[in-house]
C-alpha atoms as a PDB file:
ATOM      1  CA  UNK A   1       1.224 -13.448   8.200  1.00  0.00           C
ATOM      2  CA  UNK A   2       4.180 -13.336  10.750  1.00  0.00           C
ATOM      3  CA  UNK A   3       6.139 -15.848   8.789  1.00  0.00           C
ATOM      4  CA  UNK A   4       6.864 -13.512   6.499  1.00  0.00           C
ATOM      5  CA  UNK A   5       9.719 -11.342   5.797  1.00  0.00           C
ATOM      6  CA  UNK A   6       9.394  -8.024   7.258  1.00  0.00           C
ATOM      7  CA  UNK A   7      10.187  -6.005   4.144  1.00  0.00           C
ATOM      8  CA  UNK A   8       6.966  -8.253   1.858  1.00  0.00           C
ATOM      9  CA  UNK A   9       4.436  -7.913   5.040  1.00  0.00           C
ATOM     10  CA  UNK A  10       5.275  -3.739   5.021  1.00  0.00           C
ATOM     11  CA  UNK A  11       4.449  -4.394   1.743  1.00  0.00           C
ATOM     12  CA  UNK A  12       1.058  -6.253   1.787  1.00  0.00           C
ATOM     13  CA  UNK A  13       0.340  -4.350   4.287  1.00  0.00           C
ATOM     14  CA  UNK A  14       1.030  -0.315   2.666  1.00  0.00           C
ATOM     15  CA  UNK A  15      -0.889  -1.831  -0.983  1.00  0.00           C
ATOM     16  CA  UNK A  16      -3.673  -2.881   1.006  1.00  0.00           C
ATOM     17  CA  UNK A  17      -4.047   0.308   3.273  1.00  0.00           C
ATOM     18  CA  UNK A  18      -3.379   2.223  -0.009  1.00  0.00           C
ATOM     19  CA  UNK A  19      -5.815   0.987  -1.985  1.00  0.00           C
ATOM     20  CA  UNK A  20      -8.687   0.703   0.220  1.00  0.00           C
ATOM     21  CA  UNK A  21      -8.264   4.464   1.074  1.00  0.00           C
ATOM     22  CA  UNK A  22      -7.644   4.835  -2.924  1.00  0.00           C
ATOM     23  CA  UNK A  23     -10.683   2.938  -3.482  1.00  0.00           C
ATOM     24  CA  UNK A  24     -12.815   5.591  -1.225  1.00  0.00           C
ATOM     25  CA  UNK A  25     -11.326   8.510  -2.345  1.00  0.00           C
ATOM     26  CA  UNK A  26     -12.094   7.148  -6.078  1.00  0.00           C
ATOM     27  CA  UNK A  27     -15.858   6.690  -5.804  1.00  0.00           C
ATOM     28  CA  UNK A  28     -16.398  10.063  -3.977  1.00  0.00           C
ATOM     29  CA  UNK A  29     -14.280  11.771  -6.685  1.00  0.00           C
ATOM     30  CA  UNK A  30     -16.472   9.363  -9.419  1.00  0.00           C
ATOM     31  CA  UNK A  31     -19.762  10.603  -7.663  1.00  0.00           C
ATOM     32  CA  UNK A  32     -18.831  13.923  -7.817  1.00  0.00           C
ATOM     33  CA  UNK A  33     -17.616  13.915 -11.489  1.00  0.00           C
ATOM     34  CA  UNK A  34     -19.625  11.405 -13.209  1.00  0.00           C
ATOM     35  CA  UNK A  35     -22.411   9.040 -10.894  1.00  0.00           C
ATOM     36  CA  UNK A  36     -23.124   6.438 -13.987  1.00  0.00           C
ATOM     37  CA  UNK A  37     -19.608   5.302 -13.917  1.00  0.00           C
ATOM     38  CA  UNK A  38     -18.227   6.160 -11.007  1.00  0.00           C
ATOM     39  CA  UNK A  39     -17.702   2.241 -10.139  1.00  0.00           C
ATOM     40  CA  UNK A  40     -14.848   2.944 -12.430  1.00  0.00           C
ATOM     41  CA  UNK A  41     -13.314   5.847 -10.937  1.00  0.00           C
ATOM     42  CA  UNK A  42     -12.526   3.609  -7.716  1.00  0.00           C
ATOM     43  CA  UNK A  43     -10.399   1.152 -10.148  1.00  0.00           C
ATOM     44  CA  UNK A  44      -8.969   4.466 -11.384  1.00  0.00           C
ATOM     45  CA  UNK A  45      -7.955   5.670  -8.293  1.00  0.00           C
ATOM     46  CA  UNK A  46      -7.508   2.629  -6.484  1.00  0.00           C
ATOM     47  CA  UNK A  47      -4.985   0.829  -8.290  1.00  0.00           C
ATOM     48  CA  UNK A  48      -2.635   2.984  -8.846  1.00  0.00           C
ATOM     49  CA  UNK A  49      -2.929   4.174  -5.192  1.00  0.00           C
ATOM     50  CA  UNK A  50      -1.886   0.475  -4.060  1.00  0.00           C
ATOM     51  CA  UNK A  51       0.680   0.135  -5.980  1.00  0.00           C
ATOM     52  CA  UNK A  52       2.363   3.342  -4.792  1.00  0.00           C
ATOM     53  CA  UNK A  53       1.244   1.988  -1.242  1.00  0.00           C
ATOM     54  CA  UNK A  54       3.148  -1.385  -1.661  1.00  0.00           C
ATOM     55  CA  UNK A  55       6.785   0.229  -2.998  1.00  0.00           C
ATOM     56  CA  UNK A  56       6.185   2.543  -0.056  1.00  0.00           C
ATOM     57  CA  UNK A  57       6.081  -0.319   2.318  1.00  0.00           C
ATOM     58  CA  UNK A  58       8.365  -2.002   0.338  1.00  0.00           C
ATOM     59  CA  UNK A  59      11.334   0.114   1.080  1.00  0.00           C
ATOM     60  CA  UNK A  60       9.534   1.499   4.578  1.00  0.00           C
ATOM     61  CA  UNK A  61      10.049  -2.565   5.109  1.00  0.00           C
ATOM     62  CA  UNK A  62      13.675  -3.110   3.611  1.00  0.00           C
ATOM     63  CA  UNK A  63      14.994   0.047   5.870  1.00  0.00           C
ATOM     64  CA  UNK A  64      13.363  -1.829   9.291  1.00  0.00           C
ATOM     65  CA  UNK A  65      14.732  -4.963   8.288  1.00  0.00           C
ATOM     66  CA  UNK A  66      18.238  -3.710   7.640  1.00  0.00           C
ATOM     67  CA  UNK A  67      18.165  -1.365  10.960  1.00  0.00           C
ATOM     68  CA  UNK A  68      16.897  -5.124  12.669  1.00  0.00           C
ATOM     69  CA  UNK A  69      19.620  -6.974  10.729  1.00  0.00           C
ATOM     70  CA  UNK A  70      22.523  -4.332  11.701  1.00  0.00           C
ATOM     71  CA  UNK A  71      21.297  -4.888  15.880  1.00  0.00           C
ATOM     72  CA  UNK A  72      22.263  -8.477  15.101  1.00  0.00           C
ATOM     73  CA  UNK A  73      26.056  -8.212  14.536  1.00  0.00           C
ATOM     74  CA  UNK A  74      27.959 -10.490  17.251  1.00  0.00           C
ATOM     75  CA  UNK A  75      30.371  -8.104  19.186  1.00  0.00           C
END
């Protein structure tokens, strides 16, 4: 996974920390609320959680590779 750009591995790597902990949080919230279909509540929660997780990293990403990229400038 180093051989990727830095702003697409922040990325991979916010949606998947994102959605995991969205995951969680969905199936205790889907317990508590509803236990027949709380499988659904980690979906509900989840998804939407890793998608907010990967823009994050997205732009937490671009901003590290353009601070990297501006360190690069011959003098």
């Amino acid at each position: 996974m180093t051989d990727l750009p830095i702003p697409l591995r922040w990325m991979l790597f916010g949606a998947t920390a994102f959605a995991i902990v969205g995951g969680v949080v969905g199936l205790g919230l889907g317990l508590i609320a509803y236990p027949p279909t709380a499988w659904f509540a980690v979906f509900e929660v989840g998804v939407p959680a890793g998608f907010l997780g990967g823009l994050l990293g997205l732009a937490s990403g671009s901003i590290a590779w353009g601070i990297e990229r501006s360190g690069d400038t011959p003098a």
